[in-house]
C-alpha atoms as a PDB file:
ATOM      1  CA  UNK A   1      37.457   9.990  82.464  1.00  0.00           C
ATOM      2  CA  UNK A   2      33.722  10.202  81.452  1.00  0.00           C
ATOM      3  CA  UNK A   3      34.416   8.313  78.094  1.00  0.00           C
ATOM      4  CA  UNK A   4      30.880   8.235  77.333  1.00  0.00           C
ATOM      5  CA  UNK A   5      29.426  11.308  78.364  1.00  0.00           C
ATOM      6  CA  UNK A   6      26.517  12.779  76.234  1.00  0.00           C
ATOM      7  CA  UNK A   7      25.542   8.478  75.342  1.00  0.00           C
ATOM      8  CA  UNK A   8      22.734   6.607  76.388  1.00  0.00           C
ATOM      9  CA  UNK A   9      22.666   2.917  77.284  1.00  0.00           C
ATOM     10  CA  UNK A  10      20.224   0.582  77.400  1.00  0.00           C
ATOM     11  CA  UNK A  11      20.900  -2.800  79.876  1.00  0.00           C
ATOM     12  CA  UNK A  12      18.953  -6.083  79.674  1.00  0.00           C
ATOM     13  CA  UNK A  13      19.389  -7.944  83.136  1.00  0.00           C
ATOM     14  CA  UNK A  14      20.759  -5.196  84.626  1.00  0.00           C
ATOM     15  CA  UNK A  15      18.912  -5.732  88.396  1.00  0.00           C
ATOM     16  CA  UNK A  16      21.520  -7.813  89.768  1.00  0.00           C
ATOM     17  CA  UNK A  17      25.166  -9.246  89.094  1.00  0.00           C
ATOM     18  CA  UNK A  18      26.982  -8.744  85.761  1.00  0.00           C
ATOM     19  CA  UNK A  19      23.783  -6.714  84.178  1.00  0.00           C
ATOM     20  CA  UNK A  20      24.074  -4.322  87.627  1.00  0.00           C
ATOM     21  CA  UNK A  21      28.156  -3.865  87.043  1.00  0.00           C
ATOM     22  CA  UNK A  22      27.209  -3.009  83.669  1.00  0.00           C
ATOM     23  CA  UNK A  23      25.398   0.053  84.136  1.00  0.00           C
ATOM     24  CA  UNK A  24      27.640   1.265  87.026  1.00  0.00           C
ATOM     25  CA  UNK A  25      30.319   1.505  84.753  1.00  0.00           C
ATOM     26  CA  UNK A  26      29.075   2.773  81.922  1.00  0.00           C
ATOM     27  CA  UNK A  27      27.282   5.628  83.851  1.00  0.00           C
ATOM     28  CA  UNK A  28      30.461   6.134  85.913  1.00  0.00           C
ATOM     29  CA  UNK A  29      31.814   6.359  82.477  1.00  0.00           C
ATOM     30  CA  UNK A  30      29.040   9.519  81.925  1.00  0.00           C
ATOM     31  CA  UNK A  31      25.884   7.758  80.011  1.00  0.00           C
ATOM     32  CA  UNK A  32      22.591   7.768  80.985  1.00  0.00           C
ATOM     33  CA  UNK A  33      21.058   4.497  81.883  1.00  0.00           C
ATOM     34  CA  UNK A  34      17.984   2.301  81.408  1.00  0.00           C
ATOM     35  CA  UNK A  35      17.905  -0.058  83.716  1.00  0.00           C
ATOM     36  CA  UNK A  36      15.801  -3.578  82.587  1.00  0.00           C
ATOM     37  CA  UNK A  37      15.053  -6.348  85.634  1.00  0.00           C
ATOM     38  CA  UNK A  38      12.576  -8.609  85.285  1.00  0.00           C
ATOM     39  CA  UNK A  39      11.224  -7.382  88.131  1.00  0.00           C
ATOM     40  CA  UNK A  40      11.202  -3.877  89.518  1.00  0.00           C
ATOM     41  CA  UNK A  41      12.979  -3.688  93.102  1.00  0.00           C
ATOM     42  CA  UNK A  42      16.059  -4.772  91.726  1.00  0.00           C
ATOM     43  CA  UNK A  43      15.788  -2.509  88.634  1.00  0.00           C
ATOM     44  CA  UNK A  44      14.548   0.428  91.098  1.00  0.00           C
ATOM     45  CA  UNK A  45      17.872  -0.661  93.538  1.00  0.00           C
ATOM     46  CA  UNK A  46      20.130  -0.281  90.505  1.00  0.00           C
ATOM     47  CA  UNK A  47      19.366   2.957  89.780  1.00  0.00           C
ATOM     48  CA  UNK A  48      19.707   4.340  93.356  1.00  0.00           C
ATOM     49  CA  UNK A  49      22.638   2.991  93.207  1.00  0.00           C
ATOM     50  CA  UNK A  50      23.569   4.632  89.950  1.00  0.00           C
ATOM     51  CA  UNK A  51      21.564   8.088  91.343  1.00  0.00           C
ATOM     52  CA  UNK A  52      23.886   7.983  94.557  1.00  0.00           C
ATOM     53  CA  UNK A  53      27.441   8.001  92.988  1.00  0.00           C
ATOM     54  CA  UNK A  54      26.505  10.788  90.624  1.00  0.00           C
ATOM     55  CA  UNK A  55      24.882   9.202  87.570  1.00  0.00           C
ATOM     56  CA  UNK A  56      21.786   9.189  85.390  1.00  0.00           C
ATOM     57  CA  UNK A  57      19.703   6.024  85.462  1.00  0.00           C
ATOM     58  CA  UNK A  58      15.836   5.078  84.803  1.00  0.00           C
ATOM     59  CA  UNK A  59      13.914   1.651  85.524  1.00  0.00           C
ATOM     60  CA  UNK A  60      12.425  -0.422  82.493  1.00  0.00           C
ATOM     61  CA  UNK A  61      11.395  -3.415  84.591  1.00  0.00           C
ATOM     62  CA  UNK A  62       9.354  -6.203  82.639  1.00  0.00           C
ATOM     63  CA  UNK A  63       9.763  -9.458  80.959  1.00  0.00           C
ATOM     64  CA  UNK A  64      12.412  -9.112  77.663  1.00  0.00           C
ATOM     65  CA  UNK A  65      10.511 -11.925  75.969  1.00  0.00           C
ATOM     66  CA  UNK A  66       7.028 -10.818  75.998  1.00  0.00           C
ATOM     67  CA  UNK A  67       6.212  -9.320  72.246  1.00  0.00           C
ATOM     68  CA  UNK A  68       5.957  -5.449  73.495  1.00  0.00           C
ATOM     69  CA  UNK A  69       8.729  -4.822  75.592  1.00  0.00           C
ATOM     70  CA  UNK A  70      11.281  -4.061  73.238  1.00  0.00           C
ATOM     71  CA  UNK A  71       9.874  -1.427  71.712  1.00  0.00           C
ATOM     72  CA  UNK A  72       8.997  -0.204  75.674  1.00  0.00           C
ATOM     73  CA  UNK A  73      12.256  -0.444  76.117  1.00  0.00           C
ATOM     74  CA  UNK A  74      14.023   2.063  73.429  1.00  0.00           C
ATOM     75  CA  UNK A  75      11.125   4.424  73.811  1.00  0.00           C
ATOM     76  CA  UNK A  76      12.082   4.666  77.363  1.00  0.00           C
ATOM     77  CA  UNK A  77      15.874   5.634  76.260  1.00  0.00           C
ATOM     78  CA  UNK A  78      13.774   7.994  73.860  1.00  0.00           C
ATOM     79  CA  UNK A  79      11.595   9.862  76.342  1.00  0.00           C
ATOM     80  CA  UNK A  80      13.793   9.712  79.310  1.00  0.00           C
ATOM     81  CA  UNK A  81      17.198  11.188  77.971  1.00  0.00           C
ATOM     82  CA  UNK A  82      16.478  12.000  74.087  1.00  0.00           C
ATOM     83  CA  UNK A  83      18.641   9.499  72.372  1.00  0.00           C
ATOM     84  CA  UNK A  84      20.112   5.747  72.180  1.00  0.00           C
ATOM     85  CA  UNK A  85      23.806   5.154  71.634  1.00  0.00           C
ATOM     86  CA  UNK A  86      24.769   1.972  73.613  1.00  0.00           C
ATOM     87  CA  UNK A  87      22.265  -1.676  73.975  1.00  0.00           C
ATOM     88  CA  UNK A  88      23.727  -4.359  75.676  1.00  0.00           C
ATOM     89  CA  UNK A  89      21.475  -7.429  75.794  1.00  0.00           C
ATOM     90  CA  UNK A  90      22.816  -8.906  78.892  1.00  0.00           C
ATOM     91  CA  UNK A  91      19.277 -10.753  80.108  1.00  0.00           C
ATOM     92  CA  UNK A  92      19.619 -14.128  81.059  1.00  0.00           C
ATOM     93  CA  UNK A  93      19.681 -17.350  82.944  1.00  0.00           C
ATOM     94  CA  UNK A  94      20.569 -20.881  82.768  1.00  0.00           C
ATOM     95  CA  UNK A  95      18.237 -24.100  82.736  1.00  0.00           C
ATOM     96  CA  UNK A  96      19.863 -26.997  82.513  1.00  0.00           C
ATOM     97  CA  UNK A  97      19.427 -30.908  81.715  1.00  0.00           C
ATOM     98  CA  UNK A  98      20.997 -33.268  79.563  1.00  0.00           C
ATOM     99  CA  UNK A  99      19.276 -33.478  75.866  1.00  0.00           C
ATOM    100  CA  UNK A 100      17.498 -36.881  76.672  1.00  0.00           C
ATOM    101  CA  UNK A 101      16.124 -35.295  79.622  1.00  0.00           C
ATOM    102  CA  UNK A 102      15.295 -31.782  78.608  1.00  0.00           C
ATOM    103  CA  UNK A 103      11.970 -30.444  78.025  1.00  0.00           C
ATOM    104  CA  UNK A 104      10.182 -28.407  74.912  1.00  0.00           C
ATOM    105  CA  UNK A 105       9.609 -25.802  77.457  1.00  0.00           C
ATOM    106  CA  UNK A 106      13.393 -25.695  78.858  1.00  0.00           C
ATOM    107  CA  UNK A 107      14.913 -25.421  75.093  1.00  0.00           C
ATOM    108  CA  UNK A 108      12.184 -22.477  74.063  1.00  0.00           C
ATOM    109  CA  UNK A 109      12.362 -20.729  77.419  1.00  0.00           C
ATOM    110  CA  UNK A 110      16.114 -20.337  77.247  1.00  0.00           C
ATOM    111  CA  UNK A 111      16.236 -19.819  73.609  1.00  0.00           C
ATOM    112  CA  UNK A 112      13.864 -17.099  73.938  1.00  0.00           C
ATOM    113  CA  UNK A 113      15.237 -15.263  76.389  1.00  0.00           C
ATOM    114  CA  UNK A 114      18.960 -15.473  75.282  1.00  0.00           C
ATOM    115  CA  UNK A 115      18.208 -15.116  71.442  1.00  0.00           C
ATOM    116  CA  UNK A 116      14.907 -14.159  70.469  1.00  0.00           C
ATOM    117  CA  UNK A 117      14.751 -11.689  73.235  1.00  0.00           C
ATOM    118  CA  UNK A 118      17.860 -10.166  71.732  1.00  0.00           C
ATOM    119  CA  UNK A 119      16.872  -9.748  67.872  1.00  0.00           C
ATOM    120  CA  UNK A 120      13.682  -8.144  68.942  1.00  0.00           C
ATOM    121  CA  UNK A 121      15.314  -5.499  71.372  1.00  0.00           C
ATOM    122  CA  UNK A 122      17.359  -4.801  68.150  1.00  0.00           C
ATOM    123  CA  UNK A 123      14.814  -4.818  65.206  1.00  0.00           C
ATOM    124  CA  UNK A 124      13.088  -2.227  67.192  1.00  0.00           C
ATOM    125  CA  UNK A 125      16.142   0.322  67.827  1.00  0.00           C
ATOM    126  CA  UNK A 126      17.027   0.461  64.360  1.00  0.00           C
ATOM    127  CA  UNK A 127      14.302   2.449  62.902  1.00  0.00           C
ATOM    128  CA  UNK A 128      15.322   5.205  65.375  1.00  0.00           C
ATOM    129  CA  UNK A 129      19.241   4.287  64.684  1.00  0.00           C
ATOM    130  CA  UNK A 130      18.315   4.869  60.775  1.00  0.00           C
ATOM    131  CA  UNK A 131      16.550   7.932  61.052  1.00  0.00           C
ATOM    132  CA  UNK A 132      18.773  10.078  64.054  1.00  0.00           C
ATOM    133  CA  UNK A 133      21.928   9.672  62.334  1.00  0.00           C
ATOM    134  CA  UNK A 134      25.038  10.733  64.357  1.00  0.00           C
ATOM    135  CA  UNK A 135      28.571  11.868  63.563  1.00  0.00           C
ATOM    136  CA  UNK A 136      30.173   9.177  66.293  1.00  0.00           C
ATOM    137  CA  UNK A 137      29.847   5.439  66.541  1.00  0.00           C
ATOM    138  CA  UNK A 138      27.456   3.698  67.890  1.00  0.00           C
ATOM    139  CA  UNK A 139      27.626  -0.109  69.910  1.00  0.00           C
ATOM    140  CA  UNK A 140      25.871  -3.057  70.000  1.00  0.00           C
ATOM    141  CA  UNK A 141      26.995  -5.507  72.549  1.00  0.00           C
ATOM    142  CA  UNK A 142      25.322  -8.802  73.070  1.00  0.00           C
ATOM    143  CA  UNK A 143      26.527 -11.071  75.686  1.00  0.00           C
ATOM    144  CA  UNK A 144      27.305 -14.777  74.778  1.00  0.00           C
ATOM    145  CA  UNK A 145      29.177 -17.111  76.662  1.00  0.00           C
ATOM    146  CA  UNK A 146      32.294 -19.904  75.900  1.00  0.00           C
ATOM    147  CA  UNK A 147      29.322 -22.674  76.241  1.00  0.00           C
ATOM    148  CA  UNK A 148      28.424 -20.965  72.736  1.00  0.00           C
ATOM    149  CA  UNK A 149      31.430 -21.551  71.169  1.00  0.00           C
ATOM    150  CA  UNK A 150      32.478 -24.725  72.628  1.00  0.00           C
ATOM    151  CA  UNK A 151      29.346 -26.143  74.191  1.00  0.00           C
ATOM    152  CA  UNK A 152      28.971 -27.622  77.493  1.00  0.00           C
ATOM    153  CA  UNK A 153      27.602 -31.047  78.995  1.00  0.00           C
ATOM    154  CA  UNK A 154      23.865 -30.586  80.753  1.00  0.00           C
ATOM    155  CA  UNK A 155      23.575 -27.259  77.872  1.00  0.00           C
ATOM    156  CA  UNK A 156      22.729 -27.680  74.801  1.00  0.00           C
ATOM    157  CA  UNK A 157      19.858 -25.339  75.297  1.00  0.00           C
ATOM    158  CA  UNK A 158      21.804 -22.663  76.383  1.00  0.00           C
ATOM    159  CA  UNK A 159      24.992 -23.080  74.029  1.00  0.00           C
ATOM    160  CA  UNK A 160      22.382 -23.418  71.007  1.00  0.00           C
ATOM    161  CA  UNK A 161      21.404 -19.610  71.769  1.00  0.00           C
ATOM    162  CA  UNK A 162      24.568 -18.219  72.804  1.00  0.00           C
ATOM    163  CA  UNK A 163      26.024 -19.911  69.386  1.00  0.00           C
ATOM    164  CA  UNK A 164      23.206 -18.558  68.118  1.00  0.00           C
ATOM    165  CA  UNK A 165      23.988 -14.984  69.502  1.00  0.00           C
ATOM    166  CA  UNK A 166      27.586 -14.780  68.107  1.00  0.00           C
ATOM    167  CA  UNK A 167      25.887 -15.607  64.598  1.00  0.00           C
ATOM    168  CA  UNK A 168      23.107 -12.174  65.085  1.00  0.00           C
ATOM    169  CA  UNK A 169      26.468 -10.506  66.292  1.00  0.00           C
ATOM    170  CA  UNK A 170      28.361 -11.032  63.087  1.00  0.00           C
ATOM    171  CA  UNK A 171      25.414 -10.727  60.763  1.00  0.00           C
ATOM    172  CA  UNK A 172      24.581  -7.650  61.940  1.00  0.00           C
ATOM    173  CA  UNK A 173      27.797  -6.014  62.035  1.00  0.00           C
ATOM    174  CA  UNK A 174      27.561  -6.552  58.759  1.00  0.00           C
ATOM    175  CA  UNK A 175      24.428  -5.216  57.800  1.00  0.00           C
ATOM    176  CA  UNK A 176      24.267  -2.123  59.882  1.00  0.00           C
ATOM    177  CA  UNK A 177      28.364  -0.911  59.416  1.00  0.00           C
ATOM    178  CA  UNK A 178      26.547   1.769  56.929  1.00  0.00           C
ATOM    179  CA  UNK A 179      24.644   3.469  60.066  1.00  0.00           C
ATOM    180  CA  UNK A 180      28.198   3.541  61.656  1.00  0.00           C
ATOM    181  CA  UNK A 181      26.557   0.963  64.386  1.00  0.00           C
ATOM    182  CA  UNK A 182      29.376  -1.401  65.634  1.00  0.00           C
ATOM    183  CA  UNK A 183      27.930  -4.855  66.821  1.00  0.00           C
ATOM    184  CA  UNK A 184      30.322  -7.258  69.041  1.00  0.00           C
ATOM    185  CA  UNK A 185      29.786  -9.542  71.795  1.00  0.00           C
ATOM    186  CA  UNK A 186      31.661 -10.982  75.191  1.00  0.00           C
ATOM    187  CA  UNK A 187      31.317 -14.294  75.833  1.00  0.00           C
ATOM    188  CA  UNK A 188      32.234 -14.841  79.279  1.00  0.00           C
ATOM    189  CA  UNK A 189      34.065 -17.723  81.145  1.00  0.00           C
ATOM    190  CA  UNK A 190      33.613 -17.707  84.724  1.00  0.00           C
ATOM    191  CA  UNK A 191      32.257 -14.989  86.065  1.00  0.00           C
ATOM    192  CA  UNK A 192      31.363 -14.994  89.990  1.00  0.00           C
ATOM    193  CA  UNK A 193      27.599 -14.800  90.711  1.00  0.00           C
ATOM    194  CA  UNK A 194      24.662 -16.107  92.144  1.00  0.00           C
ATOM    195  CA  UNK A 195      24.093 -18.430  89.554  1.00  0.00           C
ATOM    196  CA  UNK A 196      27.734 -19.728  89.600  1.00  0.00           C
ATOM    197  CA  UNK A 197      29.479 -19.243  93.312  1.00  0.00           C
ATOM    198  CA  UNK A 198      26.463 -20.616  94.826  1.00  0.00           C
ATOM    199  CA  UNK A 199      27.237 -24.611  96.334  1.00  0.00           C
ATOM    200  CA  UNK A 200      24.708 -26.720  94.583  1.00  0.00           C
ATOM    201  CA  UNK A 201      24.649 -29.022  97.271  1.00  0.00           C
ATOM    202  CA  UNK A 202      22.605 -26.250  99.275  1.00  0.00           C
ATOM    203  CA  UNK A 203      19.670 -26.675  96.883  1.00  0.00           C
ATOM    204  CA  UNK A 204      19.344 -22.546  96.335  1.00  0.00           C
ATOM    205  CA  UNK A 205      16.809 -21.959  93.412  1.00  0.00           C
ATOM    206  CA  UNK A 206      15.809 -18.780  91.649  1.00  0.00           C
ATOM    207  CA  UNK A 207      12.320 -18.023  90.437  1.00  0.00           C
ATOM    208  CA  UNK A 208      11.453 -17.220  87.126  1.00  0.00           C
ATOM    209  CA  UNK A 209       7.990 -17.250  85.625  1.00  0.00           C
ATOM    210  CA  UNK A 210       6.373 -18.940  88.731  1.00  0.00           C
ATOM    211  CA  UNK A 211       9.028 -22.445  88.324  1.00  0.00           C
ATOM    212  CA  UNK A 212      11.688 -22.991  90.840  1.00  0.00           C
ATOM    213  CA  UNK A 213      14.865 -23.191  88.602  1.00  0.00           C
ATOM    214  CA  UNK A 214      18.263 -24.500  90.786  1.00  0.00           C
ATOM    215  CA  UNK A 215      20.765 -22.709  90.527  1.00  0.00           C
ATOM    216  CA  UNK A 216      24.904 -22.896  91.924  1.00  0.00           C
ATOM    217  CA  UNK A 217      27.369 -25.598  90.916  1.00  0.00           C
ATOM    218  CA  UNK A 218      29.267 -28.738  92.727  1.00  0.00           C
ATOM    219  CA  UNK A 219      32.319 -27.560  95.088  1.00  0.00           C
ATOM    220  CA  UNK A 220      34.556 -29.980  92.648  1.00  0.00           C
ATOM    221  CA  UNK A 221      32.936 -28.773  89.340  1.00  0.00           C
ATOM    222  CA  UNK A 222      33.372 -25.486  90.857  1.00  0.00           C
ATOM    223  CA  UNK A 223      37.083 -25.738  91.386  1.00  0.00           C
ATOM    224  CA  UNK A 224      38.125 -27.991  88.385  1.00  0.00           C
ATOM    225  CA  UNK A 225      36.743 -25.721  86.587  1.00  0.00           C
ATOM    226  CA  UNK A 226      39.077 -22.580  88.378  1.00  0.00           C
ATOM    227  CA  UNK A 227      41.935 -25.137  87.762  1.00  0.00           C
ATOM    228  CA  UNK A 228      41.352 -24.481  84.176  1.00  0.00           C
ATOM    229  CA  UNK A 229      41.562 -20.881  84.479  1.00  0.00           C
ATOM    230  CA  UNK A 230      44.845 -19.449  83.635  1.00  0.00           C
ATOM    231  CA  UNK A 231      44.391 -16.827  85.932  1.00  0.00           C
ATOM    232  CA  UNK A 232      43.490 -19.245  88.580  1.00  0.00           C
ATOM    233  CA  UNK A 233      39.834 -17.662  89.706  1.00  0.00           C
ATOM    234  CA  UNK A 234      36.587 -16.180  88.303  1.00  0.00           C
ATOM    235  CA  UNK A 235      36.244 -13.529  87.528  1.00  0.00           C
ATOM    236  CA  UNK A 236      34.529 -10.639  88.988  1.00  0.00           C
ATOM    237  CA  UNK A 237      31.171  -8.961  88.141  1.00  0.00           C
ATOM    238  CA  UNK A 238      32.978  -5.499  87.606  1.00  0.00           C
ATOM    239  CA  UNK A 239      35.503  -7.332  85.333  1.00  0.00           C
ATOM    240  CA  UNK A 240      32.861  -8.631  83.107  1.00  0.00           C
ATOM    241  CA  UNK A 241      31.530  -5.142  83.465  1.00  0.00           C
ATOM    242  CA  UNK A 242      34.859  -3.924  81.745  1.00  0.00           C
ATOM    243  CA  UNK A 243      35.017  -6.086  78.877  1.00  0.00           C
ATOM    244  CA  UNK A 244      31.443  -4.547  77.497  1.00  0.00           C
ATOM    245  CA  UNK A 245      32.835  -1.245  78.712  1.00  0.00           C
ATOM    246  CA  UNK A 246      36.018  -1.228  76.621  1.00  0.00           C
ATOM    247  CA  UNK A 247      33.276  -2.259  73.086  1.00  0.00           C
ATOM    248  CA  UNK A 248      31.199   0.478  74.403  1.00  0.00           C
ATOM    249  CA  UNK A 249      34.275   3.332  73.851  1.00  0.00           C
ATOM    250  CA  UNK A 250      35.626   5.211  71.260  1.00  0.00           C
ATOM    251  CA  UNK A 251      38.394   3.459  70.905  1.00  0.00           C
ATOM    252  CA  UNK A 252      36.564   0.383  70.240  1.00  0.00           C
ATOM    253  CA  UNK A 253      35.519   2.239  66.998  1.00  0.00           C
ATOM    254  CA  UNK A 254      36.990  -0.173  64.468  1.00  0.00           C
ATOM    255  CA  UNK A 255      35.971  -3.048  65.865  1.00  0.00           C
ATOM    256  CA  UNK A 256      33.001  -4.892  64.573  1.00  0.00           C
ATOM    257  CA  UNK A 257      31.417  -8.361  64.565  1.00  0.00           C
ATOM    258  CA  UNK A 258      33.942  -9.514  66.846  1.00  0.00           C
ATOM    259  CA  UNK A 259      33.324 -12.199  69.927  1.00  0.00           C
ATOM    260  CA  UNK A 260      35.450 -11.623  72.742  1.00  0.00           C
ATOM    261  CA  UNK A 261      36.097 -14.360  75.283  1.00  0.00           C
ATOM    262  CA  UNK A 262      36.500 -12.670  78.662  1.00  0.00           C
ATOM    263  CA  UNK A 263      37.640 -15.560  80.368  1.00  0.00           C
ATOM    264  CA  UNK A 264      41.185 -14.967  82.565  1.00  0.00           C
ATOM    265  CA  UNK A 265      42.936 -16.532  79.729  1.00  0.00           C
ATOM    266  CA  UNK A 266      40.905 -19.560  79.200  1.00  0.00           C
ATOM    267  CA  UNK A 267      40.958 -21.814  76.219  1.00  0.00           C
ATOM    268  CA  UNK A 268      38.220 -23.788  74.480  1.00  0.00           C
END
């Protein structure tokens, strides 16, 4: 197969879950790999796990929302394989409350991370997109999620930047079509992770910039919410993986500022 051989991808979030599927597929696919976790064992794990099946894969661990790291991040594409073909800004987790409960620091920390996290990683890969032209496409793929385009009760904070990531998406398909750069997203339904298969009644938390955050979701949330799934179930990691992969390929060439719901048939 090796669709992509010769590219190099860059992967937000890619330590764990959907972000880890990611990178295994596009470097079983033949492209070289950065590999961005917040922090660095899970970064370092992906990439041994990338190394041992054959492919070519570097750590970038660090924080996607402090002011440096972006540009950290495509020099490391630079220096460590020559070149940057593929970014998928894939970094991310959920805080939630309803509005009348939710906190100044909730709504920025989530619409940092999901959106301004994002435009940054991008303002700093296009000088090098500009000035090392290529004769194939190139692909931009942001993750959003359905709560973006038809929101979700406890949030707004997270639907406001995933909205707001569908709107970059479009915007910048449009503005960088003339450095034959093709920008889409996935916004994914129900995709089976930590964050989603885990009972909430078993209080499991994640830590993120020293606050316990909970994570998992109600047993009957959990399975009304398969009930609304045409395809009966969530779906997998390494199906979400395949939805980026198939905007990463040449085939995909045509198609620009598109959202793609990867969702097992569900419908806002």
């Amino acid at each position: 197969m090796d669709r992509l051989t010769g590219r190099v991808a860059i992967i937000s979030g890619a330590g764990r879950g959907i972000g880890r599927a990611i990178a295994l597929k596009l470097a079983a696919e033949g492209a070289g790999v950065v590999v961005n976790d917040l922090d660095p064992e899970p970064a370092e794990e992906t990439v041994a796990a990338v190394k041992s099946v054959g492919g070519e894969a570097v750590a970038c661990p660090g924080d996607v929302t402090e002011l440096s790291f972006a540009h950290r991040f495509v020099r490391t594409a630079m220096d460590s394989f020559g070149g940057l073909d593929i970014i998928v800004n894939n970094a991310g987790y959920t805080w939630d409350a309803v509005i009348h409960k939710m906190t100044d620091e909730q709504w920025d920390a989530i619409l940092d991370l999901h959106l301004k996290a994002p435009f940054r990683i991008l303002r700093a890969a296009l000088p090098y997109l500009k000035t090392h032209p290529v004769e194939y496409h190139r692909k931009v793929v942001n993750i959003s999620s359905v709560a973006g385009l038809g929101g979700n009760p406890g949030q707004a904070n997270y639907a406001a930047a995933k909205a707001g990531v569908a709107g970059l998406t479009k915007t910048l398909a449009k503005e960088w079509g003339r450095h034959r750069v093709n920008v889409n997203a996935v916004a994914f339904g129900l995709i089976a992770t930590r964050l989603t298969e885990t009972p909430a009644d078993e209080g499991a938390s994640i830590t993120m910039y020293g606050k316990q955050i909970k994570i998992g979701i109600g047993a009957h949330l959990l399975e009304a919410l398969k009930g609304s799934i045409p395809l009966g179930r969530a779906g997998t990691p390494e199906e979400a993986a395949g939805a980026v992969y198939l905007l990463c390929t040449p085939e995909s060439d045509y198609i620009s500022g598109q959202v793609v719901v990867c969702g097992g048939g569900f419908a806002l």
